[in-house]
C-alpha atoms as a PDB file:
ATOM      1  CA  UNK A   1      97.009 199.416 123.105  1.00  0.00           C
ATOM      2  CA  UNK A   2      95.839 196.206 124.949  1.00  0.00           C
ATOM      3  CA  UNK A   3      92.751 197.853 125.827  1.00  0.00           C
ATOM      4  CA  UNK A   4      91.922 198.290 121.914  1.00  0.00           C
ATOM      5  CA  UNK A   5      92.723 194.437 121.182  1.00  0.00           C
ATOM      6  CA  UNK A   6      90.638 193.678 123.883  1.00  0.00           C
ATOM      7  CA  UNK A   7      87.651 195.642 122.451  1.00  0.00           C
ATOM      8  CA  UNK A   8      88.736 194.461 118.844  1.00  0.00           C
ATOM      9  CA  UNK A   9      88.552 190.690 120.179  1.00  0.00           C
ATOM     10  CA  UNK A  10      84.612 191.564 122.301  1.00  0.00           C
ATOM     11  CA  UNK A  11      83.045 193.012 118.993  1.00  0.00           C
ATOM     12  CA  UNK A  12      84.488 190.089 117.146  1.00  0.00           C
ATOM     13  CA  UNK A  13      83.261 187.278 119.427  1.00  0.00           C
ATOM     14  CA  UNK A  14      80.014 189.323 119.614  1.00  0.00           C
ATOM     15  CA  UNK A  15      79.466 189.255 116.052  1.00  0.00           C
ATOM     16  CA  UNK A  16      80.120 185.298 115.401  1.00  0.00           C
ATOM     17  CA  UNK A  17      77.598 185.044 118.132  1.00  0.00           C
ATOM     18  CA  UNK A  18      74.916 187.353 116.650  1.00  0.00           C
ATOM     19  CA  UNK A  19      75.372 185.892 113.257  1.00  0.00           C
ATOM     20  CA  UNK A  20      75.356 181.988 115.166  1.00  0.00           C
ATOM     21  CA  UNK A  21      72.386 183.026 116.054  1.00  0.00           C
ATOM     22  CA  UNK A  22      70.537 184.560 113.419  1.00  0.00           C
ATOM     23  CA  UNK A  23      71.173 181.510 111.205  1.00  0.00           C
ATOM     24  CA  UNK A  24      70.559 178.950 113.773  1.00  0.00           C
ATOM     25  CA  UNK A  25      66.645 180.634 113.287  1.00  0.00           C
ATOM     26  CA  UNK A  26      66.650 180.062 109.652  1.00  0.00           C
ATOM     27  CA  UNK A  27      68.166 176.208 109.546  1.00  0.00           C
ATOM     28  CA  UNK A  28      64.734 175.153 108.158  1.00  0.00           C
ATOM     29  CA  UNK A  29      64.024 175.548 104.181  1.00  0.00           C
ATOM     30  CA  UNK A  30      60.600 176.454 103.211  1.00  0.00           C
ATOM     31  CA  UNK A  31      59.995 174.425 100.032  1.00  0.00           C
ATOM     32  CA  UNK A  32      57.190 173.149  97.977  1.00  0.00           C
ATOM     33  CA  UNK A  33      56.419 169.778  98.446  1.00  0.00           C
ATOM     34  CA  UNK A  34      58.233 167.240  96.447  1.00  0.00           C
ATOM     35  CA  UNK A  35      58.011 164.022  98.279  1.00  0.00           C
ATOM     36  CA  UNK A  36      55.423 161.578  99.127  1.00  0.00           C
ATOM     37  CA  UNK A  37      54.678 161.687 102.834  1.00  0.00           C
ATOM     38  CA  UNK A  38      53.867 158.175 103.338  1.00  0.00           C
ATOM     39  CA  UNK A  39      56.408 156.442 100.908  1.00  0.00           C
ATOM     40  CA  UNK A  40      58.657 159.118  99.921  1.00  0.00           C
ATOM     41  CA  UNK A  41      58.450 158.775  96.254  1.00  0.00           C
ATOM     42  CA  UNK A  42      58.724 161.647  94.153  1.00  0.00           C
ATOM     43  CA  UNK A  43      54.924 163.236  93.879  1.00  0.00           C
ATOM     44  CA  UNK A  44      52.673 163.014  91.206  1.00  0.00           C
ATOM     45  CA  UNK A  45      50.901 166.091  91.344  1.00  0.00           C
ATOM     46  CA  UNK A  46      47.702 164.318  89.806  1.00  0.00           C
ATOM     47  CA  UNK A  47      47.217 162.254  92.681  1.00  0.00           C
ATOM     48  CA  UNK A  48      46.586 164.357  95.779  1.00  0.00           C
ATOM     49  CA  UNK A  49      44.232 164.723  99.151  1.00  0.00           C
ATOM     50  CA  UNK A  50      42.851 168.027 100.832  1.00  0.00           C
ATOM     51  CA  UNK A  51      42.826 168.066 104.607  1.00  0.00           C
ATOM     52  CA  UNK A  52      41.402 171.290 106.829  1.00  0.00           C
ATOM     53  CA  UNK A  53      42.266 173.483 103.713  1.00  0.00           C
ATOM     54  CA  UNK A  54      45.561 171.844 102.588  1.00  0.00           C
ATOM     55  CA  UNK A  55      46.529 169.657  99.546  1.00  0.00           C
ATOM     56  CA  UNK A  56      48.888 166.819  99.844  1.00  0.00           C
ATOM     57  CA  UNK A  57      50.470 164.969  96.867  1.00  0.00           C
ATOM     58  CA  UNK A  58      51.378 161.530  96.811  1.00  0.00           C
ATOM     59  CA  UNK A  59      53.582 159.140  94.505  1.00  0.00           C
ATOM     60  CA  UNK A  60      50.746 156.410  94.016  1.00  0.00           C
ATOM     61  CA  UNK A  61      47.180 155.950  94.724  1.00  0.00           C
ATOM     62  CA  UNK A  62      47.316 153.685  97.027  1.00  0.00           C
ATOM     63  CA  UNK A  63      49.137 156.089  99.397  1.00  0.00           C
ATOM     64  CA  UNK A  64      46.203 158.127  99.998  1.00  0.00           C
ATOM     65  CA  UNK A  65      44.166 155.549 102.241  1.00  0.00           C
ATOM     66  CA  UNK A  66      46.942 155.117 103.918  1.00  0.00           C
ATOM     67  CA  UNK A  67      47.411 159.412 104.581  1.00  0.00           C
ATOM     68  CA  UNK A  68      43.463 158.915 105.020  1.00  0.00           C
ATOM     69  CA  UNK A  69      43.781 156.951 108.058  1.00  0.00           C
ATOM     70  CA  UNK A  70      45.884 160.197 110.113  1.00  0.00           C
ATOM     71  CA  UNK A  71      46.439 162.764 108.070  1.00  0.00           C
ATOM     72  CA  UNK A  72      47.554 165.272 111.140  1.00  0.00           C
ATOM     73  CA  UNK A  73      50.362 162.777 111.767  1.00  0.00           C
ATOM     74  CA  UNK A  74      51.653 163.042 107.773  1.00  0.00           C
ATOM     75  CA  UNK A  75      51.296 166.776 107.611  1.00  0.00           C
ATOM     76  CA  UNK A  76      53.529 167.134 110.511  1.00  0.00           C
ATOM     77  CA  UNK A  77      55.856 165.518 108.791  1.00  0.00           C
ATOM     78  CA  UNK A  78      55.708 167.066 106.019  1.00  0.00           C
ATOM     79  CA  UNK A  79      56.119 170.586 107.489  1.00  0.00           C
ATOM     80  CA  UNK A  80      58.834 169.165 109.924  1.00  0.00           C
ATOM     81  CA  UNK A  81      60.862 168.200 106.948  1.00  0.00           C
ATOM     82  CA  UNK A  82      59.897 172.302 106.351  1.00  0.00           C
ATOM     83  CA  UNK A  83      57.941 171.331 103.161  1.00  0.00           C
ATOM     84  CA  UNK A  84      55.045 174.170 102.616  1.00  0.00           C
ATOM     85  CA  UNK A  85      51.768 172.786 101.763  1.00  0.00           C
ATOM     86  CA  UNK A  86      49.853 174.500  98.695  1.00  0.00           C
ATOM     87  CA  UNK A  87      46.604 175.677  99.839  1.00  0.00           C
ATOM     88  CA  UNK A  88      43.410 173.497  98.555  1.00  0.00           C
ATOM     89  CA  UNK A  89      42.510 175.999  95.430  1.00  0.00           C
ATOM     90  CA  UNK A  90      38.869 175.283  96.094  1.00  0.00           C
ATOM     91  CA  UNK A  91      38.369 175.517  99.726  1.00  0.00           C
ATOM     92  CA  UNK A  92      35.653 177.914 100.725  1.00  0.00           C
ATOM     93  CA  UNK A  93      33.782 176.611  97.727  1.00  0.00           C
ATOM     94  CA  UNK A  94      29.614 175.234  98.870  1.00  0.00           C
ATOM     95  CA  UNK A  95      30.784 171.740  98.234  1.00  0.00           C
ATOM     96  CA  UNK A  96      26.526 171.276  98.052  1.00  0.00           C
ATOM     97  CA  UNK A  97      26.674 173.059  94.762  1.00  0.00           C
ATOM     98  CA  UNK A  98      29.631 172.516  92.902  1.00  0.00           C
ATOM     99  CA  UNK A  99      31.783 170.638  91.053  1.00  0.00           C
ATOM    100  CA  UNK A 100      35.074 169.800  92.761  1.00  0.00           C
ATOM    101  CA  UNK A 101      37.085 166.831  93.293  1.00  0.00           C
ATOM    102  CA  UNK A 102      36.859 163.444  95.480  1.00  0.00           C
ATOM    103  CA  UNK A 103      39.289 162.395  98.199  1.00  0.00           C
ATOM    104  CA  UNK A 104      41.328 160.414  95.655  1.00  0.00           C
ATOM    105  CA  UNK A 105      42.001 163.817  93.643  1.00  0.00           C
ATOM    106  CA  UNK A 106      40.054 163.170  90.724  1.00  0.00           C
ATOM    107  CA  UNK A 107      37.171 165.500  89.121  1.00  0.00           C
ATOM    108  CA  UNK A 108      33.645 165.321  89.887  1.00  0.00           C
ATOM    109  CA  UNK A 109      31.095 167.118  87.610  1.00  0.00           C
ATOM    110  CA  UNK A 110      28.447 165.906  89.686  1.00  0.00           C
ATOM    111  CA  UNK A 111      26.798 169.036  91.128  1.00  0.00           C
ATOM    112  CA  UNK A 112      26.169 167.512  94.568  1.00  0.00           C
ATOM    113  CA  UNK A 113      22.622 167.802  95.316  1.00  0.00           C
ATOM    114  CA  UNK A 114      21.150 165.036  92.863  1.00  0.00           C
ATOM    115  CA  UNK A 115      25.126 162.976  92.126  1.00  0.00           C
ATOM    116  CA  UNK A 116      24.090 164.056  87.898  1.00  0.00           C
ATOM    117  CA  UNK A 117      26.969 164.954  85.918  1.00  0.00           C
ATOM    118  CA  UNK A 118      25.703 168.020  84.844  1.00  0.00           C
END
């Protein structure tokens, strides 16, 4: 009979420490990212930078000079804090050729060879 409690009380501690650890591995929330990652300000989804194919929102414009100077150093933070960055929609795109957006987020119709807006 004290054998059985025995074995009753090993599986027992062995499953609080298999489930300890299976959650300690999953502490960390994926999530969109809401914040601003130099002032912390909810985004506005308008105002944005792409770095090495990823798009980071900020709460004001003049955050992004600011991201400008390191990005590396606010995406880290951002994905620290487990945020997940959207990918830039229009990376692989021949920048040369196309319409697309400058580094403050806005839209550019110029075509890129000639700076028209055609």
């Amino acid at each position: 009979m004290k054998s059985i409690k025995m074995i009753g009380l090993a599986m027992l501690i062995t499953l609080f420490a298999v489930g300890y650890v299976l959650a300690e591995g999953k502490t960390v929330k994926e999530d969109s990212q809401t914040t601003c990652p130099v002032m912390g300000g909810t985004i506005n989804k308008e105002l944005y930078a792409d770095y090495e194919g990823k798009r980071v929102y900020f709460c004001c414009a003049g955050c992004i000079p600011e991201f400008q100077k390191d990005p590396e150093k606010y995406i880290k933070k951002l994905e620290d804090e487990g945020m997940t960055l959207e990918k830039n929609p229009e990376a692989g795109i021949n920048k040369e050729s196309s319409p697309g957006t400058d580094t403050s987020g806005k839209e550019s119709n110029a075509c890129g060879d000639c700076g028209c807006d055609s």
